[in-house]
PDB file of N, CA and C in Angstrom:
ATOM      1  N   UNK A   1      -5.257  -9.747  -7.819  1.00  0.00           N
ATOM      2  CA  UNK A   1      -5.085  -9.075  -6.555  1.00  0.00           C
ATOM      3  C   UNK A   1      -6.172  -9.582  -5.611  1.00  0.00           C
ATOM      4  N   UNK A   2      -5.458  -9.963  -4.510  1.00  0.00           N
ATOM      5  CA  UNK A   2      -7.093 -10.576  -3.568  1.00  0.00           C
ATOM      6  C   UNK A   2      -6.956  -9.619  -2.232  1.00  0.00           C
ATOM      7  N   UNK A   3      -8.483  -9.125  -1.831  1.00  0.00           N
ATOM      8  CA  UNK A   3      -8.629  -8.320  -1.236  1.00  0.00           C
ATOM      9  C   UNK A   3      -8.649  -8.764   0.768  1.00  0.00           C
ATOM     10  N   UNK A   4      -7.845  -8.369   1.037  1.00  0.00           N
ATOM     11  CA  UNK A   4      -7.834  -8.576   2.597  1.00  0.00           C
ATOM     12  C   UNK A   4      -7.762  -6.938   2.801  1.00  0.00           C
ATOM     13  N   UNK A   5      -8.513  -7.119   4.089  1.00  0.00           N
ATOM     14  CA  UNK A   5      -8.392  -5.551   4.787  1.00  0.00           C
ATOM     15  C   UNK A   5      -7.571  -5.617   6.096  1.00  0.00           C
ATOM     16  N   UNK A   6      -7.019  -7.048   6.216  1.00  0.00           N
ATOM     17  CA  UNK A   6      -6.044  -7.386   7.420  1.00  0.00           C
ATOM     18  C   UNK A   6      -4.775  -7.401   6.942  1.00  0.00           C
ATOM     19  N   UNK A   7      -4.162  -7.500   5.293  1.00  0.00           N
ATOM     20  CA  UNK A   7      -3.158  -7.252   5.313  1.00  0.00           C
ATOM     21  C   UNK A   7      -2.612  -5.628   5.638  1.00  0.00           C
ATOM     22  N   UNK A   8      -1.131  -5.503   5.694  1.00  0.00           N
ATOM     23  CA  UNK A   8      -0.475  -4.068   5.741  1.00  0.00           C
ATOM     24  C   UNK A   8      -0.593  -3.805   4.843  1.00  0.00           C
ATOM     25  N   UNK A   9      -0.455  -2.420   5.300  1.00  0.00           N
ATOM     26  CA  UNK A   9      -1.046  -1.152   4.282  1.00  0.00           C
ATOM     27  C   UNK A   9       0.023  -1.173   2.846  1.00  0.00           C
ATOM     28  N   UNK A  10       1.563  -1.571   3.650  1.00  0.00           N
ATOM     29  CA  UNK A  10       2.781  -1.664   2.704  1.00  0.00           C
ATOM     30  C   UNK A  10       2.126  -2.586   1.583  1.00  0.00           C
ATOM     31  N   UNK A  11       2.028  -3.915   1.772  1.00  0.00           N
ATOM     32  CA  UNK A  11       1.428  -4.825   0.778  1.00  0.00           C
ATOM     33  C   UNK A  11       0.304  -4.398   0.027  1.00  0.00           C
ATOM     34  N   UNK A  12      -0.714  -3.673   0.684  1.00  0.00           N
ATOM     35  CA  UNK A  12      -1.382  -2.815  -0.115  1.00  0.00           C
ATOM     36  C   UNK A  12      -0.989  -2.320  -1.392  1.00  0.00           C
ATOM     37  N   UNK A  13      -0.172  -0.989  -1.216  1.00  0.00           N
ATOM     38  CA  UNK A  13       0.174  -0.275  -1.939  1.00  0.00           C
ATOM     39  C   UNK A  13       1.332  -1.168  -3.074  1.00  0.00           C
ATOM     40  N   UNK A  14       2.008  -1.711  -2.481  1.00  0.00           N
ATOM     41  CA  UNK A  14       2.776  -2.587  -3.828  1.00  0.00           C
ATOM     42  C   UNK A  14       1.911  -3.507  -4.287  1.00  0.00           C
ATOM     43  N   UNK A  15       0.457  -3.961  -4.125  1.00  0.00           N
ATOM     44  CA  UNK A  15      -0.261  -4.804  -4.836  1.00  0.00           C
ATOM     45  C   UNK A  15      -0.538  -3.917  -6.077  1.00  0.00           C
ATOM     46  N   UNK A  16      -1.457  -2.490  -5.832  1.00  0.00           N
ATOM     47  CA  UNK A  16      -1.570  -1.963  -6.584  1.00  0.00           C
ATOM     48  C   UNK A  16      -0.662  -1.085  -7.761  1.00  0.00           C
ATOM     49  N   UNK A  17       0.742  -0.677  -7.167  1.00  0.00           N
ATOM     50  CA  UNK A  17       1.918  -0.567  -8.302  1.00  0.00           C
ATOM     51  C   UNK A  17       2.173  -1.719  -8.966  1.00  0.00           C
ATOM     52  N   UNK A  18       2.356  -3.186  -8.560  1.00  0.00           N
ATOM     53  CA  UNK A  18       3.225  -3.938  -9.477  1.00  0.00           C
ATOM     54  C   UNK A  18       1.933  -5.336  -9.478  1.00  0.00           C
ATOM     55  N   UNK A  19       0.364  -5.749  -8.842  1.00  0.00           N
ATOM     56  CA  UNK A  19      -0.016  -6.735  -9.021  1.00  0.00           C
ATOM     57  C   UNK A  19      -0.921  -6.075 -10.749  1.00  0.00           C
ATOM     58  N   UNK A  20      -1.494  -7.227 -10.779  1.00  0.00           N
ATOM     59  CA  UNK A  20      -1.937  -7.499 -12.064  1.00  0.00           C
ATOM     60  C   UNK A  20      -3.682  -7.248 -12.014  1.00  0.00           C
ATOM     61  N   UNK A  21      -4.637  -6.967 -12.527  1.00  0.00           N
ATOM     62  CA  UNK A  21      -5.903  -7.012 -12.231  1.00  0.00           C
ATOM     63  C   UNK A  21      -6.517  -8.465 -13.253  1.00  0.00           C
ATOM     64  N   UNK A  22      -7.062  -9.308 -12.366  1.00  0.00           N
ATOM     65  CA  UNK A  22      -6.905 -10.752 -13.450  1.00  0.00           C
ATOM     66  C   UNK A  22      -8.835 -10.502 -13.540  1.00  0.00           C
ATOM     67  N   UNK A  23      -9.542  -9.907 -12.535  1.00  0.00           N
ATOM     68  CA  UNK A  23     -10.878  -9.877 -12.618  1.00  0.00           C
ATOM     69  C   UNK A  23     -11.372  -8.828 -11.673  1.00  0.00           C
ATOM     70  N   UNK A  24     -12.388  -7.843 -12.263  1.00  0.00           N
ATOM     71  CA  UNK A  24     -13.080  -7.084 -11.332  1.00  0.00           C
ATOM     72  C   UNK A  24     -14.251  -7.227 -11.745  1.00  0.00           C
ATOM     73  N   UNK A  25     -15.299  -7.104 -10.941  1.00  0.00           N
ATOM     74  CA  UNK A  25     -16.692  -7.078 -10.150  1.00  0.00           C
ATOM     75  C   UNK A  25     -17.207  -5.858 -10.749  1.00  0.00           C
ATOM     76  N   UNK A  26     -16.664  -4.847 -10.223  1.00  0.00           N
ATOM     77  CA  UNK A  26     -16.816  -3.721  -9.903  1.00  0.00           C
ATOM     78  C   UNK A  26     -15.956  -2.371 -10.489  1.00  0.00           C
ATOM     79  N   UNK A  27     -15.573  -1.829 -11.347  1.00  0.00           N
ATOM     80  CA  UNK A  27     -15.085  -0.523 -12.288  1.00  0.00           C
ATOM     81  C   UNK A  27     -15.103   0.264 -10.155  1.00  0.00           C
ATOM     82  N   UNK A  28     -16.271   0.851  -9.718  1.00  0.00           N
ATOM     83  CA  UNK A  28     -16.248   1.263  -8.769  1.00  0.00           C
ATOM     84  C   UNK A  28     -15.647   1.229  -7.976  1.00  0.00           C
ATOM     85  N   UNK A  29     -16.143  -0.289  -7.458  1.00  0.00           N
ATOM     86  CA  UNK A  29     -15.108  -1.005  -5.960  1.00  0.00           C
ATOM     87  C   UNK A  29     -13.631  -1.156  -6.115  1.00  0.00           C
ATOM     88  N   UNK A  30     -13.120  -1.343  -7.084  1.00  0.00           N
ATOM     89  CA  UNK A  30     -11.704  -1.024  -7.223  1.00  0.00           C
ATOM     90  C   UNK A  30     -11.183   0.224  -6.719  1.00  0.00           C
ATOM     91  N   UNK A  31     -11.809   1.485  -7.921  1.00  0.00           N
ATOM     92  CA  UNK A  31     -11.906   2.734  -7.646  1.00  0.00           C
ATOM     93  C   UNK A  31     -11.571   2.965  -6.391  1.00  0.00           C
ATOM     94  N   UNK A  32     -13.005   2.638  -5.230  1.00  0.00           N
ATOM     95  CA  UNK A  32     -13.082   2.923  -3.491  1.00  0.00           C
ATOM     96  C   UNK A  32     -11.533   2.357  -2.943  1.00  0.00           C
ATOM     97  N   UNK A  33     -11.537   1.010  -3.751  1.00  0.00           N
ATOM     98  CA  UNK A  33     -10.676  -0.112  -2.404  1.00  0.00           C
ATOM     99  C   UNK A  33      -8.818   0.622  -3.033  1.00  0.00           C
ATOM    100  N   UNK A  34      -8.611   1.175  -4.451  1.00  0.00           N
ATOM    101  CA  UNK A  34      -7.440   1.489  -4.356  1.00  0.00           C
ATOM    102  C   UNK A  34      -7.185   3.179  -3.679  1.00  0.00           C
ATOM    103  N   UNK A  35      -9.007   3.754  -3.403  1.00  0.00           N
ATOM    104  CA  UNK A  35      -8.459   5.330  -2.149  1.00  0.00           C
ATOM    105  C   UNK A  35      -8.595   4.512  -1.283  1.00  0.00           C
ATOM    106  N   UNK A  36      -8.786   3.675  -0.824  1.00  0.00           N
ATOM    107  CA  UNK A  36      -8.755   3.363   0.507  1.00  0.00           C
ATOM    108  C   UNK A  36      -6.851   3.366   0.758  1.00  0.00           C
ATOM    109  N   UNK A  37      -6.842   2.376   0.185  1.00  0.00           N
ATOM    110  CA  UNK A  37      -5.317   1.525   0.154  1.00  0.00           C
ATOM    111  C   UNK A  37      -4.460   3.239   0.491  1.00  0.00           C
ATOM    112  N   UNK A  38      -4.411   3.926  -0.675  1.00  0.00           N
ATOM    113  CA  UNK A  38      -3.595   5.264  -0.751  1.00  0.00           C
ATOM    114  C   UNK A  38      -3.530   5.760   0.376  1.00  0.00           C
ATOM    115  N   UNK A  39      -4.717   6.318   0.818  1.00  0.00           N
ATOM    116  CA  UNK A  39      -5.119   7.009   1.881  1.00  0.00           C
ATOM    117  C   UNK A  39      -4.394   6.440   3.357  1.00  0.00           C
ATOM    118  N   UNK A  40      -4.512   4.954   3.359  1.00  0.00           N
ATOM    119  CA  UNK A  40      -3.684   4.154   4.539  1.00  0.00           C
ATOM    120  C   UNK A  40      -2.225   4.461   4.459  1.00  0.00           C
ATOM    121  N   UNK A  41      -2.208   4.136   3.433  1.00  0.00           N
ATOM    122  CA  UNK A  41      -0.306   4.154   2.816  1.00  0.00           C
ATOM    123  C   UNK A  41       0.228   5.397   2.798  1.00  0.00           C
ATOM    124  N   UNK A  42      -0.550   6.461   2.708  1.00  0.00           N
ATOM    125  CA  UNK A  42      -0.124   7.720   3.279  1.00  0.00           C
ATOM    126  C   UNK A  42      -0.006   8.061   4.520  1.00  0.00           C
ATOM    127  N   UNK A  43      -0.792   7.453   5.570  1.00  0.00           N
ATOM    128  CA  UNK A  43      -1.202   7.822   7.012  1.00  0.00           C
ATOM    129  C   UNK A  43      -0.090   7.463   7.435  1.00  0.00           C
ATOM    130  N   UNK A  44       0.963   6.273   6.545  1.00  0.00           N
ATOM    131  CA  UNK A  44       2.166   5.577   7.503  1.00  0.00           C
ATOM    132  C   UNK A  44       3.774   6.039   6.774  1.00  0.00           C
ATOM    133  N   UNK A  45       3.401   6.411   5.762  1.00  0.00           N
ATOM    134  CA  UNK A  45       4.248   6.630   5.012  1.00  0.00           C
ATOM    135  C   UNK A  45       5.819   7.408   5.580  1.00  0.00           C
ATOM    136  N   UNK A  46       5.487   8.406   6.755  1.00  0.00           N
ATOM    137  CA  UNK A  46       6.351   9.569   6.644  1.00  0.00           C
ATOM    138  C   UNK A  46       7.014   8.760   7.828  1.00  0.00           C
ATOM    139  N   UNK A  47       6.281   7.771   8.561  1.00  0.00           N
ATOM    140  CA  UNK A  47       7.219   6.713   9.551  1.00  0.00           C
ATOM    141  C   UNK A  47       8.299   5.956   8.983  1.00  0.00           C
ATOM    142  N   UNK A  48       7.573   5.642   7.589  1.00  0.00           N
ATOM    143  CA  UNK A  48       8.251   4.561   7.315  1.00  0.00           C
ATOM    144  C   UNK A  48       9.750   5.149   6.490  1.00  0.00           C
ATOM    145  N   UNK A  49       9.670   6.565   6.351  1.00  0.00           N
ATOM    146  CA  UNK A  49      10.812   7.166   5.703  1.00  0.00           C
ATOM    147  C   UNK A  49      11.127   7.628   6.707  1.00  0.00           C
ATOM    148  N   UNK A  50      10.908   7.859   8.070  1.00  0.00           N
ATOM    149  CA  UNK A  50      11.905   8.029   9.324  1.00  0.00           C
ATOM    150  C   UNK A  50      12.758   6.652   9.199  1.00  0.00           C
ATOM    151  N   UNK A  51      12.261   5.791   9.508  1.00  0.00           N
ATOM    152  CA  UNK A  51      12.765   4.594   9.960  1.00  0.00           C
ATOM    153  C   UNK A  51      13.946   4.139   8.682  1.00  0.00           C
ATOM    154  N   UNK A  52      13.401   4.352   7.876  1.00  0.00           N
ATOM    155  CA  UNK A  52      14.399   4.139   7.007  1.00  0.00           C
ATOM    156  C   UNK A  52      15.597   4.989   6.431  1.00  0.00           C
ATOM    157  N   UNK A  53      15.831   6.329   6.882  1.00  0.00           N
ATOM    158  CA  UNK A  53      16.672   7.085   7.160  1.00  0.00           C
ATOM    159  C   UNK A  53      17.442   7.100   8.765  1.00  0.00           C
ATOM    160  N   UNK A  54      17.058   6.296   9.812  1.00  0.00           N
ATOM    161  CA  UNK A  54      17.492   5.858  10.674  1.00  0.00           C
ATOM    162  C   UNK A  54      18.376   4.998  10.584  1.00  0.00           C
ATOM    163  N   UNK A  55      17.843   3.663  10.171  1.00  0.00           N
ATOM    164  CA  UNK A  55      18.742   2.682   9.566  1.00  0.00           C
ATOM    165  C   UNK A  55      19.750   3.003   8.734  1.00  0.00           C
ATOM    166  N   UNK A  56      19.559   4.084   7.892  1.00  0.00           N
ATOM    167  CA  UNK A  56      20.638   4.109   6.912  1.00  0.00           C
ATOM    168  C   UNK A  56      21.843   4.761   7.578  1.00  0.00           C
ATOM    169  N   UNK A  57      21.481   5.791   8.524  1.00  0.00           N
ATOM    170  CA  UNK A  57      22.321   6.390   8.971  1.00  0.00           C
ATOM    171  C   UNK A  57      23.318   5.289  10.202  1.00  0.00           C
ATOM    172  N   UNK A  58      22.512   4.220  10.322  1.00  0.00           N
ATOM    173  CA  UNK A  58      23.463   3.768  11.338  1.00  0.00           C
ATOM    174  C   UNK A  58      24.356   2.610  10.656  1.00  0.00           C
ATOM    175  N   UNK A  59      24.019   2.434   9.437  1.00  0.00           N
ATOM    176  CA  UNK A  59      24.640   1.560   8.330  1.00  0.00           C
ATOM    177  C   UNK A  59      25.992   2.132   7.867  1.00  0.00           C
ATOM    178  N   UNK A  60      25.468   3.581   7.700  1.00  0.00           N
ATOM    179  CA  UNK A  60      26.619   4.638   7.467  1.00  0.00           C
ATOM    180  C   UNK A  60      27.565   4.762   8.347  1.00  0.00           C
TER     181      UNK A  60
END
């Protein structure tokens, strides 16, 4: 997993469900950098399930 704080928050959060941990530094800094990630991915989250119940409905 390589750490950017410029990628989206989305890529974030699927790094940490499905990437792999090949090396850590830090037991800690992981710890911090995956509340960070959460914490973002929550802040956007309830948009991103508008938007995607939008779309569906106009699919429908």
């Amino acid at each position: 997993m390589l750490f950017s704080y410029k990628w989206p928050h989305i890529l974030f959060n699927s790094r940490l469900y499905y990437g792999e941990v090949i090396y850590e530094a830090s037991l800690d800094f992981r710890a911090d950098y995956e509340e960070y990630v959460m914490e973002k991915y929550l802040n956007i989250k309830h948009i991103l399930d508008r938007f995607q119940e939008a779309t569906l409905e106009r699919i429908e």
